[in-house]
C-alpha atoms as a PDB file:
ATOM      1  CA  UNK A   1     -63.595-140.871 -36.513  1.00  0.00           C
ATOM      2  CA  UNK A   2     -63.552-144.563 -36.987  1.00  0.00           C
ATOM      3  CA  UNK A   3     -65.693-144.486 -33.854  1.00  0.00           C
ATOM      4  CA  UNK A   4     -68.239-142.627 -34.768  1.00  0.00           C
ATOM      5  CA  UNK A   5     -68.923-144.653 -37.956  1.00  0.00           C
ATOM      6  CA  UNK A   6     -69.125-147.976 -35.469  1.00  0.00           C
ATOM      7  CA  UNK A   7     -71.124-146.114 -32.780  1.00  0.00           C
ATOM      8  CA  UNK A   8     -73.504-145.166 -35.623  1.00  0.00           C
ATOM      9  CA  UNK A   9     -73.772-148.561 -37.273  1.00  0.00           C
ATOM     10  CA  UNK A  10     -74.468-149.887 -33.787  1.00  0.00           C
ATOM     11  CA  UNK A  11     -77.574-147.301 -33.003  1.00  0.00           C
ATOM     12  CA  UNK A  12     -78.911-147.798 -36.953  1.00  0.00           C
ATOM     13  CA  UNK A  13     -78.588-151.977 -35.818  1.00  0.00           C
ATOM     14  CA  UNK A  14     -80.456-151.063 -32.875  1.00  0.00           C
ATOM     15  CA  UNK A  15     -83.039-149.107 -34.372  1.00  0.00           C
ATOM     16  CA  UNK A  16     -83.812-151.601 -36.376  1.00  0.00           C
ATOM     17  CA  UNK A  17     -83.895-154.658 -33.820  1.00  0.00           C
ATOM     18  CA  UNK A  18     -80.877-156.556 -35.012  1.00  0.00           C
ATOM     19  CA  UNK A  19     -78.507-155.763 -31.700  1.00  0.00           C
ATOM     20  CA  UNK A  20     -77.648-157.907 -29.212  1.00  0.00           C
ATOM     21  CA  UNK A  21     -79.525-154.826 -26.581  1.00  0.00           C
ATOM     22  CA  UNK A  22     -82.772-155.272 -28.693  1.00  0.00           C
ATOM     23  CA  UNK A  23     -82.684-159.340 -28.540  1.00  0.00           C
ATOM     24  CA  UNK A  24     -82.008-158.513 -24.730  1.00  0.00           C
ATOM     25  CA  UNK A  25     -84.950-156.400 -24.325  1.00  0.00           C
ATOM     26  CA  UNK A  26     -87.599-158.698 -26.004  1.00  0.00           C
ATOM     27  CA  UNK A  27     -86.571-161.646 -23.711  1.00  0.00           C
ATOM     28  CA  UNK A  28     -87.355-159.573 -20.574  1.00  0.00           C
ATOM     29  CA  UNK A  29     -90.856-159.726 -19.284  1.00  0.00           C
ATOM     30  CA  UNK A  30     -93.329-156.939 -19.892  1.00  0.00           C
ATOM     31  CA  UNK A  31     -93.470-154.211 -16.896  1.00  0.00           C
ATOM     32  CA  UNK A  32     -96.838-152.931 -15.376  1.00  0.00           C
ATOM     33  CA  UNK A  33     -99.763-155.070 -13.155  1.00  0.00           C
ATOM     34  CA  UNK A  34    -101.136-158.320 -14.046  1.00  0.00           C
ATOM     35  CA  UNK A  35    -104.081-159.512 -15.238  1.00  0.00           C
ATOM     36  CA  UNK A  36    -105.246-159.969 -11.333  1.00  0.00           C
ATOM     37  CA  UNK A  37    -104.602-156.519 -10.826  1.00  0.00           C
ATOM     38  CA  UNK A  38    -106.196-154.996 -13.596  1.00  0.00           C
ATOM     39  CA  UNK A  39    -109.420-157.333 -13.155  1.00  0.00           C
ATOM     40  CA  UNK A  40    -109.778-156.622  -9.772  1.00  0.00           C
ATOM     41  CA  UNK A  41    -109.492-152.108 -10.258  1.00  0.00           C
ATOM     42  CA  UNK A  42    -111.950-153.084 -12.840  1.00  0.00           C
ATOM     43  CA  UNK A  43    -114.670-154.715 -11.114  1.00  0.00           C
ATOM     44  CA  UNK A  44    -114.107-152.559  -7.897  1.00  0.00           C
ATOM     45  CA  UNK A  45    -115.000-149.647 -10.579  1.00  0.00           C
ATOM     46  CA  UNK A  46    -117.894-151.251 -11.542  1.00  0.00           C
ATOM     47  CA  UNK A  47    -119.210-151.403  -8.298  1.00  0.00           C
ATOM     48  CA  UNK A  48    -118.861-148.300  -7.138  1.00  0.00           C
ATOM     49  CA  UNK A  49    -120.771-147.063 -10.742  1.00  0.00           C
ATOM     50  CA  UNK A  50    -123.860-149.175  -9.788  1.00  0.00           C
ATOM     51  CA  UNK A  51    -123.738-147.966  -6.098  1.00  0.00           C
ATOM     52  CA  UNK A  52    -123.310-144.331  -7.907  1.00  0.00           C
ATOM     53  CA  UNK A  53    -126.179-144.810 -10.437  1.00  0.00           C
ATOM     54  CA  UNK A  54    -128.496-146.638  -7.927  1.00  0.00           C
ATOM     55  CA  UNK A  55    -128.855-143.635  -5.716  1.00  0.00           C
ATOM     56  CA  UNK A  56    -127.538-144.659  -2.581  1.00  0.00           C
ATOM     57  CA  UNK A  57    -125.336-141.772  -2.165  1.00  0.00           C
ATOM     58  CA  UNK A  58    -127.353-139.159  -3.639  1.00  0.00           C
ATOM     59  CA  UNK A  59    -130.746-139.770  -1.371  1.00  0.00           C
ATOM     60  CA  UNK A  60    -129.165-137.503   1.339  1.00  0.00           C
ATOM     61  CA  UNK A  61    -129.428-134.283  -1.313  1.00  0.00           C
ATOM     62  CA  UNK A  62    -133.029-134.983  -2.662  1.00  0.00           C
ATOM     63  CA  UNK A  63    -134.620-132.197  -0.896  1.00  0.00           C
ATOM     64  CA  UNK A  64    -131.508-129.977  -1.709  1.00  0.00           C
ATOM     65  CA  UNK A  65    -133.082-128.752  -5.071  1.00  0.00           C
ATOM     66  CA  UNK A  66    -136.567-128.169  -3.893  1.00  0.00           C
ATOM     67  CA  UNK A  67    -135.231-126.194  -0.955  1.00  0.00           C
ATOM     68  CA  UNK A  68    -133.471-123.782  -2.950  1.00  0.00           C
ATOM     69  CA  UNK A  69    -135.685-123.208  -5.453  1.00  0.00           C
ATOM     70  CA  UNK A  70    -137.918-122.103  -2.991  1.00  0.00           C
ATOM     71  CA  UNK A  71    -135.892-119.750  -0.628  1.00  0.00           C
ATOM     72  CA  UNK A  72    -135.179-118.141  -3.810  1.00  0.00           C
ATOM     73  CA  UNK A  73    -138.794-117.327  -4.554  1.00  0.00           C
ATOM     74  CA  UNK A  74    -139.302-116.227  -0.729  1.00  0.00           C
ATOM     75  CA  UNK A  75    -136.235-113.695  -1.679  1.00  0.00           C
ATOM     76  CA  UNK A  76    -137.372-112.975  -4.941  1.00  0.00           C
ATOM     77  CA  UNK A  77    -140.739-112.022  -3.633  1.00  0.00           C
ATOM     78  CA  UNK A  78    -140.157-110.244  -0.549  1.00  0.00           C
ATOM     79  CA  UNK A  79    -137.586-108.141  -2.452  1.00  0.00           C
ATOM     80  CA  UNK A  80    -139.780-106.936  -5.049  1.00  0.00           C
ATOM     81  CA  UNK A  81    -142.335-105.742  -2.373  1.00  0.00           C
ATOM     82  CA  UNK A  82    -140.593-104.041   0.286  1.00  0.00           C
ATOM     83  CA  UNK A  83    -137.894-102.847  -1.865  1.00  0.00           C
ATOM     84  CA  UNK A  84    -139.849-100.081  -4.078  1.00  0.00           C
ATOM     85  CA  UNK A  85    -138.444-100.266  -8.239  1.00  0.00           C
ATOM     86  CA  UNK A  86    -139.989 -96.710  -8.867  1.00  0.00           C
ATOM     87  CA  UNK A  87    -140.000 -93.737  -6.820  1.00  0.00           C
ATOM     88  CA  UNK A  88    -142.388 -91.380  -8.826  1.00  0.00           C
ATOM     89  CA  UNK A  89    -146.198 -91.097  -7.971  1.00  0.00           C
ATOM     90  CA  UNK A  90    -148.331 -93.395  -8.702  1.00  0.00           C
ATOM     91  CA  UNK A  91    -151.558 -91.701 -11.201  1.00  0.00           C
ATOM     92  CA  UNK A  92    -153.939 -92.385  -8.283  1.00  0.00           C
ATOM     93  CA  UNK A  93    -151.732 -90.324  -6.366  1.00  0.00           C
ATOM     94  CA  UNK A  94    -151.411 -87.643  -8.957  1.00  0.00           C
ATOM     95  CA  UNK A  95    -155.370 -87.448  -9.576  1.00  0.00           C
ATOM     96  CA  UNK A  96    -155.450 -86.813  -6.005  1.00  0.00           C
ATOM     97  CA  UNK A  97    -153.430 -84.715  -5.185  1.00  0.00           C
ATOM     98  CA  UNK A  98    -154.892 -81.353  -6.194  1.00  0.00           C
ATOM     99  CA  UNK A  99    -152.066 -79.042  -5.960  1.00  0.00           C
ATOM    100  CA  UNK A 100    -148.314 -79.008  -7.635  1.00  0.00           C
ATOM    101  CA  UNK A 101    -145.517 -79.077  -6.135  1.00  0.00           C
ATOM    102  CA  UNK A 102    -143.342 -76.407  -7.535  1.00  0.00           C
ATOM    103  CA  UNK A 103    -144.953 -74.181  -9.697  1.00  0.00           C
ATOM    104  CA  UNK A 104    -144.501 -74.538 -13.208  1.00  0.00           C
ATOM    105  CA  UNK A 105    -144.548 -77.855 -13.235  1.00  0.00           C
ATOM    106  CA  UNK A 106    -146.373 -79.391 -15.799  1.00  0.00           C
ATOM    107  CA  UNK A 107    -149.276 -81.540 -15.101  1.00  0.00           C
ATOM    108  CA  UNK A 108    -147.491 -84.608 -17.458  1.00  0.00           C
ATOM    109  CA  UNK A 109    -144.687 -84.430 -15.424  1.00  0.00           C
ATOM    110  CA  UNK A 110    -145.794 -87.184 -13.409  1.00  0.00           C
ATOM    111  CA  UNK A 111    -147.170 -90.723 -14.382  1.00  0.00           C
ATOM    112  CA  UNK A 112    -150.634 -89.163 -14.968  1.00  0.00           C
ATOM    113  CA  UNK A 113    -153.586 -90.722 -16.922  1.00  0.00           C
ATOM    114  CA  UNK A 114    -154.820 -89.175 -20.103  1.00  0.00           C
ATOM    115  CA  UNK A 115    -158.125 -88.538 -18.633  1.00  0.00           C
ATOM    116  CA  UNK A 116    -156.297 -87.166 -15.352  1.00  0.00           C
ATOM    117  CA  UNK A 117    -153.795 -84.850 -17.541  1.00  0.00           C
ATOM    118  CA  UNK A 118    -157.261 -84.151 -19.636  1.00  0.00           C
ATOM    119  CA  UNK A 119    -159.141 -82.358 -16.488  1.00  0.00           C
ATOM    120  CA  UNK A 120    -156.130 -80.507 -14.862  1.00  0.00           C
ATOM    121  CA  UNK A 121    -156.030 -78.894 -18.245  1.00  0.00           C
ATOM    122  CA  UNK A 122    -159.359 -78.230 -18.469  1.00  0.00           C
ATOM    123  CA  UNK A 123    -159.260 -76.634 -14.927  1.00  0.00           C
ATOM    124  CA  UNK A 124    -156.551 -74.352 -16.449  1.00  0.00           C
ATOM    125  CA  UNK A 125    -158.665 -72.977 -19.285  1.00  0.00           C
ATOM    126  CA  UNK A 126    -161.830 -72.873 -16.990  1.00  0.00           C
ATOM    127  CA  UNK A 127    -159.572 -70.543 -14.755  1.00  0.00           C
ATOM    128  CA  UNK A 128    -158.198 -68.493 -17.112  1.00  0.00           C
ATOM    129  CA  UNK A 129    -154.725 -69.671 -17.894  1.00  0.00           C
ATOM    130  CA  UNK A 130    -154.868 -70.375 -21.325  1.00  0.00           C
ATOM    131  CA  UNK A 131    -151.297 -69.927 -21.910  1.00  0.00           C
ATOM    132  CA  UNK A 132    -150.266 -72.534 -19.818  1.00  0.00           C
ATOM    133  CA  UNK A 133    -153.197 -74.956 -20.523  1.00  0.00           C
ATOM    134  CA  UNK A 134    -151.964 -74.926 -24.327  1.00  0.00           C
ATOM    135  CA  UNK A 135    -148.694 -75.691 -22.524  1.00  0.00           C
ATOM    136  CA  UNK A 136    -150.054 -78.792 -21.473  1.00  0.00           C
ATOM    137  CA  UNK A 137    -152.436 -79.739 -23.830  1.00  0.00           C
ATOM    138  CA  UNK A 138    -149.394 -79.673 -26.391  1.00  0.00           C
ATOM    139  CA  UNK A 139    -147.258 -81.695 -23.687  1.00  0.00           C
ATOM    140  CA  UNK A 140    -150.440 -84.321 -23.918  1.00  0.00           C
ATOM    141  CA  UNK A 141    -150.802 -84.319 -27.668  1.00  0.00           C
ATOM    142  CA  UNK A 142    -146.820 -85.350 -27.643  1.00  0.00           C
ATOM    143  CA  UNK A 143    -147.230 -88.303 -25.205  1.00  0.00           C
ATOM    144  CA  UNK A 144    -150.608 -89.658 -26.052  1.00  0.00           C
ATOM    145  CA  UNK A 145    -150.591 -88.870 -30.023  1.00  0.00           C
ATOM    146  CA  UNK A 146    -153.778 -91.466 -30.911  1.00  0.00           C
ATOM    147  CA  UNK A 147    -156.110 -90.697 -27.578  1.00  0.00           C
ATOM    148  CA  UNK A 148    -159.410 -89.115 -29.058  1.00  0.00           C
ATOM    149  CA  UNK A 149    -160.510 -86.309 -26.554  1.00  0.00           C
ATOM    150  CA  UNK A 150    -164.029 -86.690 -26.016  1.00  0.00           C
ATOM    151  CA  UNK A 151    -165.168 -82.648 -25.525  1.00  0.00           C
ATOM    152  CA  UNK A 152    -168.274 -83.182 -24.132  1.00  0.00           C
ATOM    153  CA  UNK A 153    -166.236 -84.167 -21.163  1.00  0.00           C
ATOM    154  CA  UNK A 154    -164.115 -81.368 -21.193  1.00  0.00           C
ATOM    155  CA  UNK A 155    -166.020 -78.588 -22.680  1.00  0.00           C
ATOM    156  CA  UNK A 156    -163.240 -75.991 -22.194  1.00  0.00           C
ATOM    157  CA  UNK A 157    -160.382 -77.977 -24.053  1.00  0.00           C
ATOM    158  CA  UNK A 158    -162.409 -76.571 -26.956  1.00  0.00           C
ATOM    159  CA  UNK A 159    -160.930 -73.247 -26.781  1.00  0.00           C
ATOM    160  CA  UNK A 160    -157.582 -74.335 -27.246  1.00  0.00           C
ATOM    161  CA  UNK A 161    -155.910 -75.188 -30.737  1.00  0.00           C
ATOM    162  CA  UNK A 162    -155.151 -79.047 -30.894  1.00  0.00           C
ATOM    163  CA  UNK A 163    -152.847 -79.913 -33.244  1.00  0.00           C
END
């Protein structure tokens, strides 16, 4: 036990810089590079920054952005016309095409113009189907609710109830 005390005494002396170790230790010279050393990393650093910031090294990738930027436009654009986004008809298409493809199918099935959707179902009163052209005269009514139908256009629209 009367170790332990001394070995503790001689740590606390320690600690506090008052051992012979701690004189020992602050006589001994200071580890790590020199002043040489450390001016010498430093300027070589410095060097290589200006090189860096000057340009020299980056004048081989100038054309790198430019070129990229425009094969992605080439991709961009040749993908959006030969691969088609929409598969349905186009309403030129539907105007001219004069008969449906299954029957039944309603005239606004298709990305039709008002005025397009407007004479199919005036062709359907003029030919006696009433019951469907209120069909699709309701059908319009529900996807073009502000379109003023002009009846002097479409005479037999007249014969129909509008809501």
């Amino acid at each position: 036990m009367a170790d332990q005390k001394t070995s503790d005494t001689e740590f606390d002396d320690y600690l506090k810089g008052e051992s012979a170790l701690s004189d020992l230790y602050h006589q001994s010279e200071t580890d790590g590079p020199g002043k040489d050393i450390d001016n010498a990393i430093l300027s070589a650093a410095r060097q290589e920054v200006k090189q860096t910031s000057s340009g020299s090294s980056s004048k081989n990738y100038r054309w790198y952005v430019p070129l990229a930027l425009a094969a992605s436009l080439i991709i961009a654009v040749f993908a959006i016309r030969i691969i088609p986004l929409d598969n349905s008809l186009d309403p030129d298409q539907v105007a001219e095409n004069d008969q449906q493809a299954n029957t039944g199918q309603h005239v606004g099935s298709g990305k039709a113009a008002p005025d397009v959707m407007l004479e199919k179902i005036n062709e359907l009163v003029a030919s006696g189907n009433k019951d469907e052209a209120q069909q699709e005269i309701d059908l319009f009514v529900e996807l073009f609710p502000d379109y003023k139908i002009d009846f002097s256009k479409y005479p037999a629209l007249k014969e129909l109830s509008i809501k």
